[in-house]
C-alpha atoms as a PDB file:
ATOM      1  CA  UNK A   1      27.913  11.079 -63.584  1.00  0.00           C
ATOM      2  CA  UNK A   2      24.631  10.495 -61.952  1.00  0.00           C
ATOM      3  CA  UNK A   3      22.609   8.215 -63.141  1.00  0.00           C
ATOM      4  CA  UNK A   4      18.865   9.456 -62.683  1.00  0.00           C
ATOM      5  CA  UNK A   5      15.694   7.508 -62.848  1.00  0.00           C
ATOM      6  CA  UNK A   6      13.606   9.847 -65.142  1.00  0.00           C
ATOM      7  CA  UNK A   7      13.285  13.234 -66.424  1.00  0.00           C
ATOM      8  CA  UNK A   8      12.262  14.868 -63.117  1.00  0.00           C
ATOM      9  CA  UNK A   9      15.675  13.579 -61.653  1.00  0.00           C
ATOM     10  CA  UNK A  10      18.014  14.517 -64.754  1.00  0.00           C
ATOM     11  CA  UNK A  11      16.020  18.460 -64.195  1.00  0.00           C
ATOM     12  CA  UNK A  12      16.649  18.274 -60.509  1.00  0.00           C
ATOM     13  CA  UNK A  13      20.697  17.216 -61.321  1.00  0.00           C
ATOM     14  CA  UNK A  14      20.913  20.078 -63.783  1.00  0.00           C
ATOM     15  CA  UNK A  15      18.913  22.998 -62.547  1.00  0.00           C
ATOM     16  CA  UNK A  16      19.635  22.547 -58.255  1.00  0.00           C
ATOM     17  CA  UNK A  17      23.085  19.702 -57.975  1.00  0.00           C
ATOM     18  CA  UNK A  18      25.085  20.861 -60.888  1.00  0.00           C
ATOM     19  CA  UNK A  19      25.106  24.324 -59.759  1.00  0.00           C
ATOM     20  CA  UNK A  20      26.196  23.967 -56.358  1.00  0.00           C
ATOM     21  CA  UNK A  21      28.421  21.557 -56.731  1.00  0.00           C
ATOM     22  CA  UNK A  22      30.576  23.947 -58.712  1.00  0.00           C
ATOM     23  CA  UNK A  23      31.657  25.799 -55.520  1.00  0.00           C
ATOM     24  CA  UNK A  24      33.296  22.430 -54.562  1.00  0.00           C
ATOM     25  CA  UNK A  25      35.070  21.946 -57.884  1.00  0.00           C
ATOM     26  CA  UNK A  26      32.466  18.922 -59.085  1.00  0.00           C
ATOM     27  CA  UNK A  27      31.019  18.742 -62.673  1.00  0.00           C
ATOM     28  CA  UNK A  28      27.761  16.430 -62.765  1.00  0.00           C
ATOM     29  CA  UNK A  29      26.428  15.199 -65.246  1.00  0.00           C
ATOM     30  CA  UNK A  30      22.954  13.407 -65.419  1.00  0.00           C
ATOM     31  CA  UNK A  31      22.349  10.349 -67.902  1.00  0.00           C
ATOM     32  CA  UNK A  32      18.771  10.062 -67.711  1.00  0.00           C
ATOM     33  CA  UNK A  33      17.192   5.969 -68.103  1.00  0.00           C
ATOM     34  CA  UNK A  34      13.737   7.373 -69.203  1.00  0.00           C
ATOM     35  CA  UNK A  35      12.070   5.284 -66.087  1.00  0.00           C
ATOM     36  CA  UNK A  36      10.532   1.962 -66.243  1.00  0.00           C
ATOM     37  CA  UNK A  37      13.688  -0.245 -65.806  1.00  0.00           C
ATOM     38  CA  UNK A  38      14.255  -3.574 -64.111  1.00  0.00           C
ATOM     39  CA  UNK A  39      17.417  -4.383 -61.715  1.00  0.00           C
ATOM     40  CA  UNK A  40      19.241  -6.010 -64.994  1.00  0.00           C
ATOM     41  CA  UNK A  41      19.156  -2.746 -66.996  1.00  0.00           C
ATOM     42  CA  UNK A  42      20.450  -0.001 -64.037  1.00  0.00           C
ATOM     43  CA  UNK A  43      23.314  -2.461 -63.082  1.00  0.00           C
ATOM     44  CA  UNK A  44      23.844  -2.594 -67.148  1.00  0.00           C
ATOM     45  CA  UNK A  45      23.839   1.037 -67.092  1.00  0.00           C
ATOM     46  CA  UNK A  46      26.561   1.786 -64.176  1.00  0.00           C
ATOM     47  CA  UNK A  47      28.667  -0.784 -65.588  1.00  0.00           C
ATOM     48  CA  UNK A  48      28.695   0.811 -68.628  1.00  0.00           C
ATOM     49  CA  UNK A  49      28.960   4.547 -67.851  1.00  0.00           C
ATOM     50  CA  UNK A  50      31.890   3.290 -65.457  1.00  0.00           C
ATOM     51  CA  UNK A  51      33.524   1.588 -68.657  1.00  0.00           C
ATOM     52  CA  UNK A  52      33.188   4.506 -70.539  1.00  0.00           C
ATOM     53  CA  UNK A  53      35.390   7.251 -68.285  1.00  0.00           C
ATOM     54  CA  UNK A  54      37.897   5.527 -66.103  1.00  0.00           C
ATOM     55  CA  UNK A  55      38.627   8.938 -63.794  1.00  0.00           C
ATOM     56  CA  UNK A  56      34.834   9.245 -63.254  1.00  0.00           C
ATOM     57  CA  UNK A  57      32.907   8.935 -60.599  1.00  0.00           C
ATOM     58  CA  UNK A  58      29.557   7.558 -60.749  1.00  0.00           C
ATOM     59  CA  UNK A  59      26.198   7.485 -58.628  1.00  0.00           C
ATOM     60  CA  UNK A  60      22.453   6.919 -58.621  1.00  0.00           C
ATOM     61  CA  UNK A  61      19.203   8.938 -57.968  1.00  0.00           C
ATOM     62  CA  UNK A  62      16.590   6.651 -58.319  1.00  0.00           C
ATOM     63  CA  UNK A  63      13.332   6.125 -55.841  1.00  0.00           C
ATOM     64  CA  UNK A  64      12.964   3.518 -53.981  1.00  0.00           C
ATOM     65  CA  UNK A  65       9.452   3.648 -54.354  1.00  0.00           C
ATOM     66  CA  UNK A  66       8.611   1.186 -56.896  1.00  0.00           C
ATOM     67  CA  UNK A  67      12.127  -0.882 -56.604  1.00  0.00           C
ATOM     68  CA  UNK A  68      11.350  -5.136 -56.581  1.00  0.00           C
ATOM     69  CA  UNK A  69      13.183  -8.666 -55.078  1.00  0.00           C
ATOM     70  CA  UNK A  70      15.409  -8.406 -58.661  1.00  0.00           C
ATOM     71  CA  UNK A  71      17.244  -5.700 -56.618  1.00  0.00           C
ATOM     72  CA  UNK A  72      20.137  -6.920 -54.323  1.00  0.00           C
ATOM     73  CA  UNK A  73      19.237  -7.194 -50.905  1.00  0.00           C
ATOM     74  CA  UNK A  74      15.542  -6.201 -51.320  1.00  0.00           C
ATOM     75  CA  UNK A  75      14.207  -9.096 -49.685  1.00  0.00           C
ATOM     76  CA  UNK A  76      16.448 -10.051 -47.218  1.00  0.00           C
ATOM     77  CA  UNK A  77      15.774  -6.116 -46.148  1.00  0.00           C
ATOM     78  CA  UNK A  78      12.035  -5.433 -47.200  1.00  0.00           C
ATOM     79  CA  UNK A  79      10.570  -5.347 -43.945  1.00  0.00           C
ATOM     80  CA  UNK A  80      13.413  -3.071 -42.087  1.00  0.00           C
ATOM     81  CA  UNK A  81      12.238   0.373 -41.202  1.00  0.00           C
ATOM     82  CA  UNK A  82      12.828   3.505 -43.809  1.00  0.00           C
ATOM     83  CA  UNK A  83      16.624   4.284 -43.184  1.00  0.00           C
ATOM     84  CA  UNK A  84      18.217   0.948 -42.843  1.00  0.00           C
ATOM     85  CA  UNK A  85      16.190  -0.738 -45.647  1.00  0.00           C
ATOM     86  CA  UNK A  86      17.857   2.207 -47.818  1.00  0.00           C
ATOM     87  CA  UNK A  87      21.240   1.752 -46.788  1.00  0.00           C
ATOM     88  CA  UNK A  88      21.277  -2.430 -46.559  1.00  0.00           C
ATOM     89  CA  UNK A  89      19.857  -1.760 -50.243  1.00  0.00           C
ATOM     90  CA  UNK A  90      22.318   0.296 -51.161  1.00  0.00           C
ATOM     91  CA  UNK A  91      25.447  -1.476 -49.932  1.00  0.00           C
ATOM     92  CA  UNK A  92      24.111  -4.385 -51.849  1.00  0.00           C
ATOM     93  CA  UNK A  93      23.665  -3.133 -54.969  1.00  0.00           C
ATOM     94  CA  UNK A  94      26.866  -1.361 -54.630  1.00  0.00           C
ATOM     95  CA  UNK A  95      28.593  -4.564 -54.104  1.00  0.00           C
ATOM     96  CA  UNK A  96      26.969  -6.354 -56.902  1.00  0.00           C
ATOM     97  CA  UNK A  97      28.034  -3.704 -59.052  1.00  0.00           C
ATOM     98  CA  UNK A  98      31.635  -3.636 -57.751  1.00  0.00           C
ATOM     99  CA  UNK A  99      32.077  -7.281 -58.167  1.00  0.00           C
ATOM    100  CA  UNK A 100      31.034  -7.187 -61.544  1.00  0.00           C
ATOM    101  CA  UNK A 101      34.056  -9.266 -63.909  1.00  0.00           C
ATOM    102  CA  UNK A 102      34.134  -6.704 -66.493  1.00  0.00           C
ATOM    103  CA  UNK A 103      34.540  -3.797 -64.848  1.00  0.00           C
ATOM    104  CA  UNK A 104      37.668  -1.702 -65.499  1.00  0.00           C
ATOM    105  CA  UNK A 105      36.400   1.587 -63.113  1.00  0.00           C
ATOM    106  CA  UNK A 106      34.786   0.913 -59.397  1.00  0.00           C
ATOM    107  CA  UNK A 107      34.246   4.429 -58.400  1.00  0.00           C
ATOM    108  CA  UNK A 108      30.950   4.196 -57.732  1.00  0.00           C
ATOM    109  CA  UNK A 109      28.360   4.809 -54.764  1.00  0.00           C
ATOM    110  CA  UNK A 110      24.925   3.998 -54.813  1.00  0.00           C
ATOM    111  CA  UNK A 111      22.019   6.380 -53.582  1.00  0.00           C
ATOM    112  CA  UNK A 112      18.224   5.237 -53.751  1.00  0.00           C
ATOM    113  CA  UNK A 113      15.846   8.546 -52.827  1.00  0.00           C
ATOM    114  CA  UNK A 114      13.629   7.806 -49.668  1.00  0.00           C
ATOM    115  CA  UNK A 115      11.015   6.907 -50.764  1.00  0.00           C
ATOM    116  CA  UNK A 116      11.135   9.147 -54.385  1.00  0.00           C
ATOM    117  CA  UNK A 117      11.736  12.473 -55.346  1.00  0.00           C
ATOM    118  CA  UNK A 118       8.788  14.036 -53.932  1.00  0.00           C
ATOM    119  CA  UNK A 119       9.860  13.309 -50.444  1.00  0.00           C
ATOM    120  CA  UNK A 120      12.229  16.078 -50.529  1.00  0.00           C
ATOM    121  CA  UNK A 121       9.161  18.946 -51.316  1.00  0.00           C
ATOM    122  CA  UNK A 122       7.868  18.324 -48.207  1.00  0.00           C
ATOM    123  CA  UNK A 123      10.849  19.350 -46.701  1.00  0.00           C
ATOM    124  CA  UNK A 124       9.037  22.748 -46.766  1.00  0.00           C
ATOM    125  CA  UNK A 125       5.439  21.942 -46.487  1.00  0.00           C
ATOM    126  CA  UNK A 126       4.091  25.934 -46.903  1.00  0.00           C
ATOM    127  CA  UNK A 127       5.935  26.588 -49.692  1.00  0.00           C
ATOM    128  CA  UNK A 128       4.645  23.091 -51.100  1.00  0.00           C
ATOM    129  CA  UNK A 129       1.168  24.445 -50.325  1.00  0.00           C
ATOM    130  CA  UNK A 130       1.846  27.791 -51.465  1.00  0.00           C
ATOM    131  CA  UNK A 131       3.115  26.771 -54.541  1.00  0.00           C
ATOM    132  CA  UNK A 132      -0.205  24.616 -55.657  1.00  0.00           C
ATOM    133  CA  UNK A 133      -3.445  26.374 -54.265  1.00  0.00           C
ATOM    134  CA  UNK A 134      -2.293  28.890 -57.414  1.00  0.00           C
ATOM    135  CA  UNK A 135      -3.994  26.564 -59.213  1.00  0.00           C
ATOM    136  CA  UNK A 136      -5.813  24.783 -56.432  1.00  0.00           C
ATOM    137  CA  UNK A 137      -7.519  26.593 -54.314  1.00  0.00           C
ATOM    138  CA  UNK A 138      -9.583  24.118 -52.622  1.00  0.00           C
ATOM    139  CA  UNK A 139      -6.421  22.280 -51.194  1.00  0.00           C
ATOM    140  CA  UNK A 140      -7.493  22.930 -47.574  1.00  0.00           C
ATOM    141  CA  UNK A 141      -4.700  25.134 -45.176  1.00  0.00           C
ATOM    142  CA  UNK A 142      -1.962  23.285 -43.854  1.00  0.00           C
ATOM    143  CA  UNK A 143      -2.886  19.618 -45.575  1.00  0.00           C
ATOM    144  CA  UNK A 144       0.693  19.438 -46.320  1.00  0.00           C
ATOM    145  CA  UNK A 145       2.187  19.820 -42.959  1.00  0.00           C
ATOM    146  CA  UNK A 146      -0.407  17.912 -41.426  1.00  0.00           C
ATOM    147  CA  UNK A 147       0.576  14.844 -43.588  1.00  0.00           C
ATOM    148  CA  UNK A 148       4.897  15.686 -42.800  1.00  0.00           C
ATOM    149  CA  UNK A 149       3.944  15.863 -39.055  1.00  0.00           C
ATOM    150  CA  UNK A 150       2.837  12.138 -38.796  1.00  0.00           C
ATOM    151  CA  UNK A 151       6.813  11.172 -40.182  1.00  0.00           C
ATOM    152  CA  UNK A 152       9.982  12.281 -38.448  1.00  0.00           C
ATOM    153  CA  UNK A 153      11.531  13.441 -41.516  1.00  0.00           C
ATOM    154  CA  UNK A 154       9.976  13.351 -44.878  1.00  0.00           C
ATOM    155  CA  UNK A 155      12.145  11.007 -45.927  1.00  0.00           C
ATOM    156  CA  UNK A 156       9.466   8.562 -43.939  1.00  0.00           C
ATOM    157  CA  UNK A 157       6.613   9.185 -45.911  1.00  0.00           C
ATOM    158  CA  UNK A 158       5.344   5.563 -47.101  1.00  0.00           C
ATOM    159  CA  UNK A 159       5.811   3.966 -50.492  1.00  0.00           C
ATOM    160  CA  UNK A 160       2.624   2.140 -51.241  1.00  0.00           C
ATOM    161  CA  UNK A 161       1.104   2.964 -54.467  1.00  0.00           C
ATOM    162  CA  UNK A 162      -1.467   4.880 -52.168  1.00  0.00           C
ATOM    163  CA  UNK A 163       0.751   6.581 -49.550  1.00  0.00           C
ATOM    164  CA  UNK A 164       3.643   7.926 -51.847  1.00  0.00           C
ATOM    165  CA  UNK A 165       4.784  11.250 -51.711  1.00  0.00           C
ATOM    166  CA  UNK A 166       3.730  11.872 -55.349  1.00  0.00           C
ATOM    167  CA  UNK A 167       0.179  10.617 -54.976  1.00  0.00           C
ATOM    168  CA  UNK A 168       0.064  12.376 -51.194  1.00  0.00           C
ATOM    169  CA  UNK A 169       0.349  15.463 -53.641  1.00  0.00           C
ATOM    170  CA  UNK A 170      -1.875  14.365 -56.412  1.00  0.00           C
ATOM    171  CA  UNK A 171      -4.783  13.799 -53.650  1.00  0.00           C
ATOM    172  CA  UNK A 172      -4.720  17.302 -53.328  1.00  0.00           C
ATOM    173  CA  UNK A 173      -4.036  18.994 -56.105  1.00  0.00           C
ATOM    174  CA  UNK A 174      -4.752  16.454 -59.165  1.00  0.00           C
ATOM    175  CA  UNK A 175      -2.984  18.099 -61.552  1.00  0.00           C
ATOM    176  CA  UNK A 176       0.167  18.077 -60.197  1.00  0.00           C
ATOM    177  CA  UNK A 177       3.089  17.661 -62.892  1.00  0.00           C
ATOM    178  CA  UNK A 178       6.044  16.054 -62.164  1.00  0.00           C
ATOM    179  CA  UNK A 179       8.471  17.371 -64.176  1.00  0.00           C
ATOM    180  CA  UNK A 180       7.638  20.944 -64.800  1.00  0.00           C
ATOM    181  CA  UNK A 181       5.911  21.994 -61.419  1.00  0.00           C
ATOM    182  CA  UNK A 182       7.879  19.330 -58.939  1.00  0.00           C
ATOM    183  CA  UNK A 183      11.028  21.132 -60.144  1.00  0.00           C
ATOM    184  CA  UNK A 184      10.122  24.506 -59.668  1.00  0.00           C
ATOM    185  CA  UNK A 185       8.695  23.705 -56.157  1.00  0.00           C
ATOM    186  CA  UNK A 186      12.302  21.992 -55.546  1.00  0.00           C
ATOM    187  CA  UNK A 187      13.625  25.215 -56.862  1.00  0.00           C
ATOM    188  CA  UNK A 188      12.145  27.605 -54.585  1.00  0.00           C
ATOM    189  CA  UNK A 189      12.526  25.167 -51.111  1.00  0.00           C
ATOM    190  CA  UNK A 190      16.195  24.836 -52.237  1.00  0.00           C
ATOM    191  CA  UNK A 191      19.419  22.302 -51.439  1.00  0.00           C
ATOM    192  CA  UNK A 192      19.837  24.024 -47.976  1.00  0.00           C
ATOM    193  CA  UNK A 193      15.877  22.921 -46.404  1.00  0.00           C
ATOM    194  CA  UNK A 194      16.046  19.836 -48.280  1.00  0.00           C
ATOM    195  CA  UNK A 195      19.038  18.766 -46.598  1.00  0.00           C
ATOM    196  CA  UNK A 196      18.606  20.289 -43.148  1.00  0.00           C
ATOM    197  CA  UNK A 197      14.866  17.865 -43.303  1.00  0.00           C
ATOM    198  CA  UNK A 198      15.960  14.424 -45.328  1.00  0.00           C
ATOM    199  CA  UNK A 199      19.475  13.132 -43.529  1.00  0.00           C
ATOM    200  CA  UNK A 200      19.899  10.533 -46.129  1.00  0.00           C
ATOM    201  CA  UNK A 201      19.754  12.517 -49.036  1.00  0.00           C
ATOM    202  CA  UNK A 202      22.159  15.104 -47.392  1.00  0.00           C
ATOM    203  CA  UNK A 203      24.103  11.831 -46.977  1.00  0.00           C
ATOM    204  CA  UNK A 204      24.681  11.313 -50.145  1.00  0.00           C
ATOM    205  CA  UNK A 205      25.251  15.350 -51.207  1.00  0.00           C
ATOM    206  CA  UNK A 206      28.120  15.240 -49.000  1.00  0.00           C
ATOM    207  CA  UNK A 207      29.866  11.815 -50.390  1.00  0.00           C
ATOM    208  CA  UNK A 208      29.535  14.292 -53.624  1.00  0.00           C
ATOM    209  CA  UNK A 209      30.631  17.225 -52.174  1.00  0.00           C
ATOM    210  CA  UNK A 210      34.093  15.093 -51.053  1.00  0.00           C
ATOM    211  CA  UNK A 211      35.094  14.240 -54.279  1.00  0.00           C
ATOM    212  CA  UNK A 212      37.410  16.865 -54.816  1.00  0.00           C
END
């Protein structure tokens, strides 16, 4: 199970993850929380998806973009750079989770996206440009790489409301849709670039990948 922050995550589970983790012998299944939750309600969430199936396994794909200090082990970690803010989140929540009185199933891993889900279309900056100046022409050539070649991965690309991948993106092309157009960028980049450029989120493909 893989619990996803919003609709753009539950298409990206179904239409790129579930089918390529079937060559490894792994169903996934997203359970999508509709955005716009608080710390209280994810942890509510795993708990209770964990309840539900005792032989399943259960993750996370939610940005850290936007995350607050109700998270475990935001504060303490806030100022760390990209990468180990990530993973000191992570192991917290995971913890919290694991620790939790009433839980009866404590296979679970936590993964927060660096910094959201658009990170991982930059992974192939021409075909992110390509892709848009259909229907934006003015975007000027090679905006998108220039941006990706001030990071060393795209995973790096800041998370203030200004910076974020997403509104990097918007700048340019203003009509940028999350759901229907971020997916079928995703879907023409492909797992195999988006992997080889964000570390973490390959990461956390391969802790899926080892289930079997």
């Amino acid at each position: 199970m893989i619990i996803c922050e919003g609709a753009t995550e539950e298409f990206f589970v179904s239409k790129l993850l579930a089918p390529h983790f079937i060559s490894y012998n792994v169903s996934v299944y997203p359970i999508n929380l509709d955005g716009g939750f608080n710390y209280h309600s994810l942890k509510n969430n795993i708990v209770k998806t964990l309840n539900s199936d005792k032989n399943a396994h259960v993750t996370t794909l939610v940005d850290l973009y936007g995350i607050n200090n109700d998270y475990p082990g935001y504060k303490a970690n806030a100022t760390k750079e990209a990468l180990q803010k990530v993973l000191a989140i992570e192991a917290a929540v995971q913890e919290d989770v694991l620790t939790h009185k009433n839980l009866y199933n404590r296979q679970f891993f936590c993964h927060f996206q660096l910094h959201e889900f658009e990170a991982l279309l930059f992974s192939d900056p021409n075909s992110l440009e390509e892709s848009l100046i259909i229907d934006h022409p003015e975007i000027p050539k090679g905006s998108f790489a220039k941006i990706l070649s001030d990071f060393p991965s795209p995973e790096y690309i800041n998370d203030s409301v200004h910076t974020k991948p997403s509104q990097r993106i918007i700048n340019l092309a203003p009509s940028y849709d999350k759901v229907s157009e971020g997916i079928l960028i995703a879907e023409i980049i492909g797992l195999e670039k988006m992997r080889n450029a964000c570390p973490h989120f390959d990461s956390w493909i391969k802790k899926i990948e080892n289930l079997t």
